[in-house]
N, C-alpha and C. Protein backbone atom coordinates (compact mmCIF):
# COMPACT_ATOMS: atom_id res chain seq x y z
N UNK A 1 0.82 -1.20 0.00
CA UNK A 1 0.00 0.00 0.00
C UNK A 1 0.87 1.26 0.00
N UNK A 2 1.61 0.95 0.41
CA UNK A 2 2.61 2.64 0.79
C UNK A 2 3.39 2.62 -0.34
N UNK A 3 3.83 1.79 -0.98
CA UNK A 3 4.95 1.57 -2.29
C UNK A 3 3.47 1.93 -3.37
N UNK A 4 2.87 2.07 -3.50
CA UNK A 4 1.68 2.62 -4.60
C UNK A 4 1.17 3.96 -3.99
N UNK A 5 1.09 4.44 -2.95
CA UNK A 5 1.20 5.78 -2.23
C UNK A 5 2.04 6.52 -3.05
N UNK A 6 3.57 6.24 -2.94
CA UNK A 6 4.68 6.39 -3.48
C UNK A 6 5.00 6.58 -5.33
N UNK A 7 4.34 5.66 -5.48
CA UNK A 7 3.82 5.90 -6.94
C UNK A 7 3.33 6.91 -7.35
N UNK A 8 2.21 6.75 -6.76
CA UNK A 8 0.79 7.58 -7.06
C UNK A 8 1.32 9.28 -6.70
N UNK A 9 2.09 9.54 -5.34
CA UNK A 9 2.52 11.11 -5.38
C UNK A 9 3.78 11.13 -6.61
N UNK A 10 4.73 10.34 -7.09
CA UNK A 10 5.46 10.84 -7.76
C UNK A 10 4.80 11.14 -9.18
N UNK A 11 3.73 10.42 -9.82
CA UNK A 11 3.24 10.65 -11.30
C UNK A 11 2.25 12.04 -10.80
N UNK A 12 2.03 12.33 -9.66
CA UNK A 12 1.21 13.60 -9.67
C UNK A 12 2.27 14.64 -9.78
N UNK A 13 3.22 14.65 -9.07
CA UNK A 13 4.55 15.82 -9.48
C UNK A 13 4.84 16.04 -10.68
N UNK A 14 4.81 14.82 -11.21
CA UNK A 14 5.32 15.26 -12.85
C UNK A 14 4.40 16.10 -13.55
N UNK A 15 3.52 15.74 -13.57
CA UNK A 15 2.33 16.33 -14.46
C UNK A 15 1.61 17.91 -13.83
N UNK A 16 2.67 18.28 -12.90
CA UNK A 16 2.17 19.62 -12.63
C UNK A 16 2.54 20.96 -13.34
N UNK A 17 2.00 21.93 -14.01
CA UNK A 17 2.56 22.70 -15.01
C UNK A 17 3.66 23.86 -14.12
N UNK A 18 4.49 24.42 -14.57
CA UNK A 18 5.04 24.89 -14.08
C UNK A 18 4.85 26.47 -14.81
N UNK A 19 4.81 27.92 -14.17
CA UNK A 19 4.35 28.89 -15.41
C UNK A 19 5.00 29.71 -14.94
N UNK A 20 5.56 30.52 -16.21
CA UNK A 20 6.88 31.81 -15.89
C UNK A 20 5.82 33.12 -15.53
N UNK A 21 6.73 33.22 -14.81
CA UNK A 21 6.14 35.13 -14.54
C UNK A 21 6.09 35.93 -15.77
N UNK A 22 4.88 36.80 -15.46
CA UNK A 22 4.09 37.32 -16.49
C UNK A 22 5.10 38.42 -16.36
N UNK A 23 5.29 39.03 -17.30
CA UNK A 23 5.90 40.70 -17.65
C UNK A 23 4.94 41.85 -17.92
N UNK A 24 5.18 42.30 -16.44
CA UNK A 24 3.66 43.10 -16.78
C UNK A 24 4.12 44.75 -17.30
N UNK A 25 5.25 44.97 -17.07
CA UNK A 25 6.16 46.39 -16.90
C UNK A 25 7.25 46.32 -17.51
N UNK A 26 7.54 47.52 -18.66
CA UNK A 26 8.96 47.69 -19.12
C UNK A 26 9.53 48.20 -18.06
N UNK A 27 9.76 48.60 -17.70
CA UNK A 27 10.46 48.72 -15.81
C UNK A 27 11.54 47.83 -15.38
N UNK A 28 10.54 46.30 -16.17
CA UNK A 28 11.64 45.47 -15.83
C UNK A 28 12.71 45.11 -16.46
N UNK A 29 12.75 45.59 -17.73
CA UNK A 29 13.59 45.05 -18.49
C UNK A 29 14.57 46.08 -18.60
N UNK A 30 15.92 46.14 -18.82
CA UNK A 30 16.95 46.75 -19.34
C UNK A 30 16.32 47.38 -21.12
N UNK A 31 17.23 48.36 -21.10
CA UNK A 31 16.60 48.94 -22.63
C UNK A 31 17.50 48.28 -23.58
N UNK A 32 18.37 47.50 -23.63
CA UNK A 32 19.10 46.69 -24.52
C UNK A 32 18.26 45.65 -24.70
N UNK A 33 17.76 45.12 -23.52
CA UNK A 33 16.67 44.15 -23.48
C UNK A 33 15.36 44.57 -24.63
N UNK A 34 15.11 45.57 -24.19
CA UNK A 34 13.63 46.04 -24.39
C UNK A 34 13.86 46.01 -26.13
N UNK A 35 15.40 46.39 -26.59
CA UNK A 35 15.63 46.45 -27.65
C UNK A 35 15.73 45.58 -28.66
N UNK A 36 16.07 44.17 -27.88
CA UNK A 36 16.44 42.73 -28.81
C UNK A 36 15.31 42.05 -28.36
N UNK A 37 14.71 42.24 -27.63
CA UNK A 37 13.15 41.45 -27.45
C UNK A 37 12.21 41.93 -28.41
N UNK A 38 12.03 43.13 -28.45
CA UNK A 38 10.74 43.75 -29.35
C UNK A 38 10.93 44.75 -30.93
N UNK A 39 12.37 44.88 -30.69
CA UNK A 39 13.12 45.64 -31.93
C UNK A 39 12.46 47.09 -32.36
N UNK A 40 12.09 47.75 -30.75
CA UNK A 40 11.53 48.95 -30.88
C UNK A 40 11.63 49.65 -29.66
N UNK A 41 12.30 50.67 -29.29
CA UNK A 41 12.48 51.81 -28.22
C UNK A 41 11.60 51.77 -27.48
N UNK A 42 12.35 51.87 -25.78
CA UNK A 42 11.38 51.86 -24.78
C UNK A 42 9.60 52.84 -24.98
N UNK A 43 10.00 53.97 -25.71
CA UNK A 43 9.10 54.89 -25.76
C UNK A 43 8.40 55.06 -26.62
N UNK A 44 8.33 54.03 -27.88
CA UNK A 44 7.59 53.83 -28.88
C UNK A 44 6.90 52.42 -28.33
N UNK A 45 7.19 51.86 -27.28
CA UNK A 45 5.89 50.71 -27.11
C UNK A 45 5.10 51.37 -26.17
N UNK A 46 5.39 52.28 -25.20
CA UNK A 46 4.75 52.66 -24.39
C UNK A 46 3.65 53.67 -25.06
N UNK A 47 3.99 54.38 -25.89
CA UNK A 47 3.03 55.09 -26.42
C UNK A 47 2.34 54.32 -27.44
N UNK A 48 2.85 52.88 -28.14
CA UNK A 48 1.77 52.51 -28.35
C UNK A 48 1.02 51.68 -27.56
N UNK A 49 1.27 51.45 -26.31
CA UNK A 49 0.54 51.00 -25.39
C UNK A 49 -0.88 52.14 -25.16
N UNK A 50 -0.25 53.16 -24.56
CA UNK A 50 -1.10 54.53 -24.81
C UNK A 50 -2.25 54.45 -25.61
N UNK A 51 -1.97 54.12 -27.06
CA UNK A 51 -2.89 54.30 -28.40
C UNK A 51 -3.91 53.62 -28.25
N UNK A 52 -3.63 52.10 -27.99
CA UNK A 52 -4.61 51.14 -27.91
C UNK A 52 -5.16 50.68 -26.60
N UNK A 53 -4.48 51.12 -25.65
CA UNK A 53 -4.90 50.23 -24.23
C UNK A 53 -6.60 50.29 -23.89
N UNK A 54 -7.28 51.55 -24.29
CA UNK A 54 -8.89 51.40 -24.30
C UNK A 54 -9.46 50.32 -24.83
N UNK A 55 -8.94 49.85 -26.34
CA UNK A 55 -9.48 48.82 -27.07
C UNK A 55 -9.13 47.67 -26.63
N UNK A 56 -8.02 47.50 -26.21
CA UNK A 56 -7.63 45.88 -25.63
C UNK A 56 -7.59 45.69 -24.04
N UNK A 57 -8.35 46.65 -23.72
CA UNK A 57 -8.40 46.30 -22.00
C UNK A 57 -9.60 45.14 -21.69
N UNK A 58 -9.47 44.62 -20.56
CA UNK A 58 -10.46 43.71 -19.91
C UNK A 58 -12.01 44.06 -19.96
N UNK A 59 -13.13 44.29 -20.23
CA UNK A 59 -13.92 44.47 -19.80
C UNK A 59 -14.98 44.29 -18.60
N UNK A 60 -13.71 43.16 -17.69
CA UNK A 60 -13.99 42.88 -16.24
C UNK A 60 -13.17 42.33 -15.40
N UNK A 61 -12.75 42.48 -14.17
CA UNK A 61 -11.98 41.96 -13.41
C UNK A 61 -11.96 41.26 -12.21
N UNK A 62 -12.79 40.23 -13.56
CA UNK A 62 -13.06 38.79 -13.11
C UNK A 62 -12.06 37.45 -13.30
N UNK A 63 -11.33 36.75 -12.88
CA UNK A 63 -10.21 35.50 -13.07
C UNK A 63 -9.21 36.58 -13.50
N UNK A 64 -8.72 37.52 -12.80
CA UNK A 64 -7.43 37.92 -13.09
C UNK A 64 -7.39 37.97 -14.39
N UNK A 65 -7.56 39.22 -15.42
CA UNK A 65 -7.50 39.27 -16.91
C UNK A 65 -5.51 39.55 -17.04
N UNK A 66 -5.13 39.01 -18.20
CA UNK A 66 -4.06 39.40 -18.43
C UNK A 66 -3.81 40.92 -18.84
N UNK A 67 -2.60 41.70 -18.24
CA UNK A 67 -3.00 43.23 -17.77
C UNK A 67 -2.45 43.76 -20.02
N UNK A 68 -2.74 45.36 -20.06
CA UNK A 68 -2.90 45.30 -21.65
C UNK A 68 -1.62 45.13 -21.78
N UNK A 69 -0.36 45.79 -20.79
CA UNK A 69 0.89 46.07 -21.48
C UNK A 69 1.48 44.47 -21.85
N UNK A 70 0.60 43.34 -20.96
CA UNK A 70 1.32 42.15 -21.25
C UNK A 70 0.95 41.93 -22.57
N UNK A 71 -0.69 42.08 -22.79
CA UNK A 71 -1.16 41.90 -24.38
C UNK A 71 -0.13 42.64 -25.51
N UNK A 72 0.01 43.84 -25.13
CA UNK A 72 1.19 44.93 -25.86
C UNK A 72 2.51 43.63 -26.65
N UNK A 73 3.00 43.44 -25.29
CA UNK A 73 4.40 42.63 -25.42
C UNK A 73 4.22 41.31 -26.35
N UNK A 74 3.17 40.47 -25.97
CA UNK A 74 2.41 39.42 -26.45
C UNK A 74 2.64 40.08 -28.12
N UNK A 75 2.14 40.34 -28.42
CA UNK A 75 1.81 41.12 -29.78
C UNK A 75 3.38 41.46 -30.81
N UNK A 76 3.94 41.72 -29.73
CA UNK A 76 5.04 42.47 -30.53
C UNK A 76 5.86 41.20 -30.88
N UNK A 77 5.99 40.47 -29.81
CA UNK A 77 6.89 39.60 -30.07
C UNK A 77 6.95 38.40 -31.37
């Protein structure tokens, strides 16, 4: 019984997803970064963040919506 216990917790470990932190802020990134990730100046995503963030925002903040600047980044990449 305990040697199938044993089993049974190790095939549940495996199969657990593991998920990277979201990038919610150029803040975080270095601008060399910001530069070879998206191949566009800190201040040209932010203002097009600016342009569109009305149209691609959540319309509720319900299950944690993904925030726009992540959609922004999402997009560019």
């Amino acid at each position: 019984m305990a040697a199938a216990l044993v089993v049974f917790e190790n095939e549940r470990n495996k199969h657990q997803r593991v998920f990277q932190p979201r990038l919610e802020d150029l803040d975080d990134l270095r601008d060399f970064e910001v530069k070879t990730r998206y191949r566009l100046p800190r201040n040209l995503i932010e203002e097009l963040h600016n342009l569109i963030e009305a149209e691609i925002a959540a319309q509720t903040d319900r299950s944690n919506p993904v925030p726009t600047m992540t959609k922004v980044f999402y997009c560019l990449n």
